[in-house]
PDB file of N, CA and C in Angstrom:
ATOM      1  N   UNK A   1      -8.292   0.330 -23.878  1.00  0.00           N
ATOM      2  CA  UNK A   1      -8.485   1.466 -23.000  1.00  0.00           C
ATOM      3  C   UNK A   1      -7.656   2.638 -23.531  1.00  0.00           C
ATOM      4  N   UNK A   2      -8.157   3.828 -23.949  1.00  0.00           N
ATOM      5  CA  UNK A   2      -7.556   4.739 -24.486  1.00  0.00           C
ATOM      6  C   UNK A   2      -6.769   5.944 -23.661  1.00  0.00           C
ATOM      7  N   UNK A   3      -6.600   5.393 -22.206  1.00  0.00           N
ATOM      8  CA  UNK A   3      -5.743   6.335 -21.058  1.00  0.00           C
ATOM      9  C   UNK A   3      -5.022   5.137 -21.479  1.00  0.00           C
ATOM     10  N   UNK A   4      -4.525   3.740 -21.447  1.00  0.00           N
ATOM     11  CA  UNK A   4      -3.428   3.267 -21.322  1.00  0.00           C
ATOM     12  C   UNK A   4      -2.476   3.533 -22.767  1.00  0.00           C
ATOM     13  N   UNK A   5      -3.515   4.241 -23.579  1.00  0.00           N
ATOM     14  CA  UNK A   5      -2.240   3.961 -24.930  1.00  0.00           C
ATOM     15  C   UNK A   5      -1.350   5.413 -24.869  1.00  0.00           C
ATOM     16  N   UNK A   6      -2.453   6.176 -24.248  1.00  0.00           N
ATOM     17  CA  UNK A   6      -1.854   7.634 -24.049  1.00  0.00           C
ATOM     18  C   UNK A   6      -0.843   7.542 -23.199  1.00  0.00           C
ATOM     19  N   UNK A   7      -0.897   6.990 -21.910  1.00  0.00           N
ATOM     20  CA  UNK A   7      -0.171   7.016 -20.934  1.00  0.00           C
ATOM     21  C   UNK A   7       1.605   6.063 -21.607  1.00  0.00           C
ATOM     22  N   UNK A   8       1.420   5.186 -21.867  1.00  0.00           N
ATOM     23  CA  UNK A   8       2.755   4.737 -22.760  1.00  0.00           C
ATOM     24  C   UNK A   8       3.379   5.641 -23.959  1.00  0.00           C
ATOM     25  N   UNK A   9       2.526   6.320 -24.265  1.00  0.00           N
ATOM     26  CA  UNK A   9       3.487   7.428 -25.122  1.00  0.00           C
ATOM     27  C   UNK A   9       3.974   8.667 -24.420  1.00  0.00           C
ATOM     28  N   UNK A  10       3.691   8.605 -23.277  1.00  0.00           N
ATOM     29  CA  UNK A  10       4.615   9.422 -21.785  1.00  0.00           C
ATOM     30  C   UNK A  10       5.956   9.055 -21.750  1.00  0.00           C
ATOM     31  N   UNK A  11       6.913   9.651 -21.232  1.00  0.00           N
ATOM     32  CA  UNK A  11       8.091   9.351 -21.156  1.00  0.00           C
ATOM     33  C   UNK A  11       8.359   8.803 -19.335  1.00  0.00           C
ATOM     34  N   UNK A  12       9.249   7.839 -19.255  1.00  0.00           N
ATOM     35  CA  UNK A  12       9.004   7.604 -17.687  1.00  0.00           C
ATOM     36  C   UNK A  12       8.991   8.891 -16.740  1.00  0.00           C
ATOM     37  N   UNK A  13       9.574   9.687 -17.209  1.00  0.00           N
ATOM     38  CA  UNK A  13       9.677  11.410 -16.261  1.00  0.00           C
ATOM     39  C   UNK A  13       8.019  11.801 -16.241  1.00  0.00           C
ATOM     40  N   UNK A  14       7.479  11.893 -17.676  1.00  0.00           N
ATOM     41  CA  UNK A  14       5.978  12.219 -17.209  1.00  0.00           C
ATOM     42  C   UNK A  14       5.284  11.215 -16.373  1.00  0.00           C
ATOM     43  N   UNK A  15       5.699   9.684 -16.713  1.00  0.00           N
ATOM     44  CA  UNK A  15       4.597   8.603 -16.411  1.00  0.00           C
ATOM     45  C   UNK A  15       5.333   9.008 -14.443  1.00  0.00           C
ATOM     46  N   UNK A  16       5.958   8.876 -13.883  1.00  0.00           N
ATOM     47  CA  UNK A  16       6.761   9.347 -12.378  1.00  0.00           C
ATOM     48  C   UNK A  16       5.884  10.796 -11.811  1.00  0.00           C
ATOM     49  N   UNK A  17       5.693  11.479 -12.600  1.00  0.00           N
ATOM     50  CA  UNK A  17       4.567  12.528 -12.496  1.00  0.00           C
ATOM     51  C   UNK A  17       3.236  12.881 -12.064  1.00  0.00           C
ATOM     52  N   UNK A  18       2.826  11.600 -13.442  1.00  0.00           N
ATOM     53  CA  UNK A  18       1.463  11.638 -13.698  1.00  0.00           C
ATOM     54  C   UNK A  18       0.633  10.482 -12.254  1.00  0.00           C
ATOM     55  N   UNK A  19       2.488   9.905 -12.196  1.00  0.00           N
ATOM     56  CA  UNK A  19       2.130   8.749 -10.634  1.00  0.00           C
ATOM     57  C   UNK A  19       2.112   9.813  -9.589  1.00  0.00           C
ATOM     58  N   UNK A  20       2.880  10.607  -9.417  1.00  0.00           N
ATOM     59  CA  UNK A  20       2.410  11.812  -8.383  1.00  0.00           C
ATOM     60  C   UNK A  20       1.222  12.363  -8.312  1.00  0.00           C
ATOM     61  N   UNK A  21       0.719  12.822  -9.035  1.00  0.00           N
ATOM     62  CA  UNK A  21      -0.535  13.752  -8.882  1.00  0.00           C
ATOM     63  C   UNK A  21      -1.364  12.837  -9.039  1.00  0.00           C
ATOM     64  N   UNK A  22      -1.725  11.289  -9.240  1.00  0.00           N
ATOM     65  CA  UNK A  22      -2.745  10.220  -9.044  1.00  0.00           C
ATOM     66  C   UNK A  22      -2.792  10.339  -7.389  1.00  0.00           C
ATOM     67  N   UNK A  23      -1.675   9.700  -7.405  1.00  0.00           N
ATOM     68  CA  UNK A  23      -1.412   9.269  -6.010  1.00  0.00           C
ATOM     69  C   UNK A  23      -1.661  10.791  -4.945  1.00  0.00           C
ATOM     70  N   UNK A  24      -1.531  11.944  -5.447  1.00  0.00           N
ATOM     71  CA  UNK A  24      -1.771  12.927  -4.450  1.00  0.00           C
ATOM     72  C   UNK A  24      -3.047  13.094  -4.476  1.00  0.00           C
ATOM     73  N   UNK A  25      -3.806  12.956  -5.439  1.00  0.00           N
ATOM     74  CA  UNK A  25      -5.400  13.338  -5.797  1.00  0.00           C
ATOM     75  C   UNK A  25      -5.831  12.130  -4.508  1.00  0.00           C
ATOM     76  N   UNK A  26      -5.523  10.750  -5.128  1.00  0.00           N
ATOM     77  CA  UNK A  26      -6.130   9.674  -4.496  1.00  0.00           C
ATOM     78  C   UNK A  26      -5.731   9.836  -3.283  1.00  0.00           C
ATOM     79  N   UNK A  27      -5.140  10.339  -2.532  1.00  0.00           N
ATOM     80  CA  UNK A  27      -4.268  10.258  -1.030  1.00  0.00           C
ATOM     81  C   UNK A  27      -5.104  11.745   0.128  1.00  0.00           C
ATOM     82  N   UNK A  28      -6.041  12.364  -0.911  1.00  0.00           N
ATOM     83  CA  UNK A  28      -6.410  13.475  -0.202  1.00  0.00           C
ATOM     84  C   UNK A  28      -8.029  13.525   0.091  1.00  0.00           C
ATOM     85  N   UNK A  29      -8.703  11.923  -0.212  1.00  0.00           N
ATOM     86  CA  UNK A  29      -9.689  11.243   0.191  1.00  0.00           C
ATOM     87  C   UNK A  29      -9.008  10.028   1.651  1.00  0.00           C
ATOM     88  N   UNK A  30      -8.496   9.830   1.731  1.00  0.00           N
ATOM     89  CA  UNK A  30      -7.737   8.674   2.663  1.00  0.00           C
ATOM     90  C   UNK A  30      -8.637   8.332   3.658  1.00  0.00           C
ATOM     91  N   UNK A  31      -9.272   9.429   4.406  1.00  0.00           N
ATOM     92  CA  UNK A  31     -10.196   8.934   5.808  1.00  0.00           C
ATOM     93  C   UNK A  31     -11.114   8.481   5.199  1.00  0.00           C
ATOM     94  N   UNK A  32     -11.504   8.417   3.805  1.00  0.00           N
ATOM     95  CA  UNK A  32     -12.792   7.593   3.316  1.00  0.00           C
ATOM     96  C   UNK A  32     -12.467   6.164   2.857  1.00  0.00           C
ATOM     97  N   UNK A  33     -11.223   5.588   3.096  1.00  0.00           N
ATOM     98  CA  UNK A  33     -10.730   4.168   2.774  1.00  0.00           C
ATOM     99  C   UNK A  33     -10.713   3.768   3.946  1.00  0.00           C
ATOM    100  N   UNK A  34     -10.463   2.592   3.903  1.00  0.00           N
ATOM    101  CA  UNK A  34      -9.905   1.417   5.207  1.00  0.00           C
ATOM    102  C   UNK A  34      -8.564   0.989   4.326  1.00  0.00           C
ATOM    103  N   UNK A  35      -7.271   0.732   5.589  1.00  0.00           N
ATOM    104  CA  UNK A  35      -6.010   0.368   4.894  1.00  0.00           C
ATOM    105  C   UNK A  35      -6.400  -1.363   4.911  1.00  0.00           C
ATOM    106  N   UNK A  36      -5.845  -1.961   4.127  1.00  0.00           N
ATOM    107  CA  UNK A  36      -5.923  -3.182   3.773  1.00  0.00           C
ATOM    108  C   UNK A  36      -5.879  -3.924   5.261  1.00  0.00           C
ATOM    109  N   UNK A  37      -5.906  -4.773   5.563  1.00  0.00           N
ATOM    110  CA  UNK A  37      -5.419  -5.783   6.843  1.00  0.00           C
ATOM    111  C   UNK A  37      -3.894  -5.460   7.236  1.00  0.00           C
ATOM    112  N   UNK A  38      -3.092  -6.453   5.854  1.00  0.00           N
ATOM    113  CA  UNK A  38      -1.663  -6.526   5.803  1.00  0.00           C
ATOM    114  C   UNK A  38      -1.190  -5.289   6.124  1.00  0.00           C
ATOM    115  N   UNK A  39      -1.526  -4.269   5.932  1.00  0.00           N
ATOM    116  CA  UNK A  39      -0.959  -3.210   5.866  1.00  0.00           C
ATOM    117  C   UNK A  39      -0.409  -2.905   7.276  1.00  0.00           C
ATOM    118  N   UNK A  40      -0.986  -3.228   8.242  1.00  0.00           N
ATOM    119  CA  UNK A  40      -0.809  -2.970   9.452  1.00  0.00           C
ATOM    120  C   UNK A  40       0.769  -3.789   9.808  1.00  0.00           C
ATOM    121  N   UNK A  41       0.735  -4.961   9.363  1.00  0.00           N
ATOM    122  CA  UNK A  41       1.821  -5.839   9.819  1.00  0.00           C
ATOM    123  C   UNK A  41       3.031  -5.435   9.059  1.00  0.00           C
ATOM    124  N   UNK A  42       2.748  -5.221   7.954  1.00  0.00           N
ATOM    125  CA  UNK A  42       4.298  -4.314   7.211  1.00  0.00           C
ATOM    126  C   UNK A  42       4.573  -3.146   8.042  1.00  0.00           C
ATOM    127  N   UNK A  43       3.843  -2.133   8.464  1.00  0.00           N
ATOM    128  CA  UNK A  43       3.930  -1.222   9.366  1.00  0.00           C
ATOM    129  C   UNK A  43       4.981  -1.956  10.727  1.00  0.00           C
ATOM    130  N   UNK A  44       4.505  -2.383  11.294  1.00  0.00           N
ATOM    131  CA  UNK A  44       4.849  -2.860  12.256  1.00  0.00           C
ATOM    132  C   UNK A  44       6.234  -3.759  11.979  1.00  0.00           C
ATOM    133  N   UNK A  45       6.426  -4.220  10.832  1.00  0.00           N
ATOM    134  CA  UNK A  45       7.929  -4.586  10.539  1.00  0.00           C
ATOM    135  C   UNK A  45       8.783  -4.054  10.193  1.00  0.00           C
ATOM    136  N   UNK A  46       8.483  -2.840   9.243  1.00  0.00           N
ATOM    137  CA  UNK A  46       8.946  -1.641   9.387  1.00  0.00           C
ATOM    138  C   UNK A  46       9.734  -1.064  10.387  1.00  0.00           C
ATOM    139  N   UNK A  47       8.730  -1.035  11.595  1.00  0.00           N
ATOM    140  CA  UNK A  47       9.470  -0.201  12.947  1.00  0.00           C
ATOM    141  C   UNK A  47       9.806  -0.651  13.292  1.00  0.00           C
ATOM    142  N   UNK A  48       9.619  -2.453  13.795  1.00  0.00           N
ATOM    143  CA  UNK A  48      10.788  -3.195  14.527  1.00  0.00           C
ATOM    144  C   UNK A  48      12.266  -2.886  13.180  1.00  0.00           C
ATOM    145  N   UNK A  49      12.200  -2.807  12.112  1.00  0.00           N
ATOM    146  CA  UNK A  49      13.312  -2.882  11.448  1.00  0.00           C
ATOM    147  C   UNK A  49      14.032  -1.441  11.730  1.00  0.00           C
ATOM    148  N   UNK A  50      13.425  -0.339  11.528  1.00  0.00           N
ATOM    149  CA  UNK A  50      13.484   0.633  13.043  1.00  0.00           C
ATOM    150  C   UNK A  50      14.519   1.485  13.471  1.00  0.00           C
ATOM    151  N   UNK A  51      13.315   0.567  14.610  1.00  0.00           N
ATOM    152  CA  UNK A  51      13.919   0.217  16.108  1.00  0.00           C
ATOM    153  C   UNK A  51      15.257  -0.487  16.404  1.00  0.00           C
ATOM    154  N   UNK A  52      15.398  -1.660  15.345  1.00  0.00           N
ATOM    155  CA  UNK A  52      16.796  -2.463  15.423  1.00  0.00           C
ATOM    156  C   UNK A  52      18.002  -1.886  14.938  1.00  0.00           C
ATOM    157  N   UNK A  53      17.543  -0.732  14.147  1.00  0.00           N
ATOM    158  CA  UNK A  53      18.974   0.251  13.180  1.00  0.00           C
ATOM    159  C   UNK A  53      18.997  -0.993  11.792  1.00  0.00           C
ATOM    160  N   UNK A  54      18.092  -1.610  11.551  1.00  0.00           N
ATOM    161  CA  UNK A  54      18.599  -2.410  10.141  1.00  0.00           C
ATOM    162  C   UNK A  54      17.605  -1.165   9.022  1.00  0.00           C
ATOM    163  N   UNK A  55      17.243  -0.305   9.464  1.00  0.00           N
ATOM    164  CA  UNK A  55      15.812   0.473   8.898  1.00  0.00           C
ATOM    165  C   UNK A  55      16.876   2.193   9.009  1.00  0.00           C
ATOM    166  N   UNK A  56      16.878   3.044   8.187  1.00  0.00           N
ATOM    167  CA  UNK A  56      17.016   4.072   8.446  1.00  0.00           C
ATOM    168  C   UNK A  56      16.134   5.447   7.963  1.00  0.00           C
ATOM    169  N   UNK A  57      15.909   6.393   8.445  1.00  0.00           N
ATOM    170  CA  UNK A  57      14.989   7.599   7.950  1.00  0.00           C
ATOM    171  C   UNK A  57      15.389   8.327   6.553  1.00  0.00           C
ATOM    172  N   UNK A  58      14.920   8.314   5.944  1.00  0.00           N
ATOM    173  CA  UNK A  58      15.409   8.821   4.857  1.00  0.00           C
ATOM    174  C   UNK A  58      14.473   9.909   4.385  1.00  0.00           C
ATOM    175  N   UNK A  59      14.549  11.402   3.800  1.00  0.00           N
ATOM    176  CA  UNK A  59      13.799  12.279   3.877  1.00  0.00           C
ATOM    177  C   UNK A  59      12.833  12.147   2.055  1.00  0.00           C
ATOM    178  N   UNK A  60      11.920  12.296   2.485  1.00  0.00           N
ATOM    179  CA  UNK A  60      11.246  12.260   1.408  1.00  0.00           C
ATOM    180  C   UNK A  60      11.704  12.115  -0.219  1.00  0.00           C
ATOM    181  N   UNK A  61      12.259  13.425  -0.072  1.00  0.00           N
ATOM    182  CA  UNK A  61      12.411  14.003  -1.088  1.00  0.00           C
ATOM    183  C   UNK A  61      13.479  13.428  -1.919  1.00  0.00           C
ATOM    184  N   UNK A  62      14.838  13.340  -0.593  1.00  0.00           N
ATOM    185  CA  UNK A  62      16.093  12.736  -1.018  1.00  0.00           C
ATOM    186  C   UNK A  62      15.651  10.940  -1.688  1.00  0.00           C
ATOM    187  N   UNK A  63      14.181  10.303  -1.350  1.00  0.00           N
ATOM    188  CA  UNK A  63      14.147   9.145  -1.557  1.00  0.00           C
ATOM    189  C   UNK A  63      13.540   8.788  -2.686  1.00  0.00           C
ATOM    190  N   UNK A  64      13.004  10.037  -3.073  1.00  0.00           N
ATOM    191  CA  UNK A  64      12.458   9.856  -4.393  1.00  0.00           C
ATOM    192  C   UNK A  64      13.447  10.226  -5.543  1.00  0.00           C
ATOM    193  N   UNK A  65      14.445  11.042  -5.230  1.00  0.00           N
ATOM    194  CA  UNK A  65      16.151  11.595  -5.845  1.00  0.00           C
ATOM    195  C   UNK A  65      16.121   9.847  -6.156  1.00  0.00           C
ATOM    196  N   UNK A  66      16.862   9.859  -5.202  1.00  0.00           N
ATOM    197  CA  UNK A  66      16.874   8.143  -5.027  1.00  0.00           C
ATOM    198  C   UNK A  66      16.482   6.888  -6.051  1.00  0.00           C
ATOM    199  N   UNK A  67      15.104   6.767  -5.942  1.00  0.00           N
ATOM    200  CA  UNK A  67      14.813   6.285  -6.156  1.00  0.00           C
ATOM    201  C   UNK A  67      14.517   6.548  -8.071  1.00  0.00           C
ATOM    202  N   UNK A  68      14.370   7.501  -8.633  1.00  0.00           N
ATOM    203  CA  UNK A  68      14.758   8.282  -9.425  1.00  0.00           C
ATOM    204  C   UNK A  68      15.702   7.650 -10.499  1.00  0.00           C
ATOM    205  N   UNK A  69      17.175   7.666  -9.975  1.00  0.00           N
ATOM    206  CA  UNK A  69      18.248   7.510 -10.152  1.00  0.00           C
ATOM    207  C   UNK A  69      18.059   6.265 -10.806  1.00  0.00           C
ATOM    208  N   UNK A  70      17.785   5.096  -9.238  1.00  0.00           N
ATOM    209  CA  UNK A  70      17.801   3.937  -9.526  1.00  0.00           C
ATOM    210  C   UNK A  70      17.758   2.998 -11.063  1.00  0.00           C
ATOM    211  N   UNK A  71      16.067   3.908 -11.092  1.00  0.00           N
ATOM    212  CA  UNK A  71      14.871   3.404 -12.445  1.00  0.00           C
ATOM    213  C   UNK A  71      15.087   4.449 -13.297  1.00  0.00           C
ATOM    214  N   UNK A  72      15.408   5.324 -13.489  1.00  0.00           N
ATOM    215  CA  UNK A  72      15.597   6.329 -14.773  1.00  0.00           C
ATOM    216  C   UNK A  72      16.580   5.869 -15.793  1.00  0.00           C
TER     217      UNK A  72
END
């Protein structure tokens, strides 16, 4: 497949990118999907995790900083 050989000669900063604007393209059809089943029950463990304070809000942006950091 000649997108995967291209895409590995990206650097992880572009390939983190190029995952953004997939994921924003693909995310701006959404009412034309159905979410998986599971999806619902991670949701829902999620908020009980929450609800309990073991879960905290974290702002977008700062989580992708974040997350960033982590894997870079």
């Amino acid at each position: 497949m000649e997108i995967l050989q291209e895409i590995k000669q990206l650097s992880r900063t572009d390939k983190l990118k190029a995952m953004e604007a997939l994921w924003k393209d693909l995310s701006g059809d959404e009412e034309k999907y159905d979410s998986p089943a599971w999806h619902e029950d991670v949701l829902k463990e999620t908020e009980n995790r929450l609800n309990s304070g073991i879960e905290e809000v974290v702002e977008w942006d700062i989580a992708k900083k974040n997350l960033r950091k982590k894997y870079e």
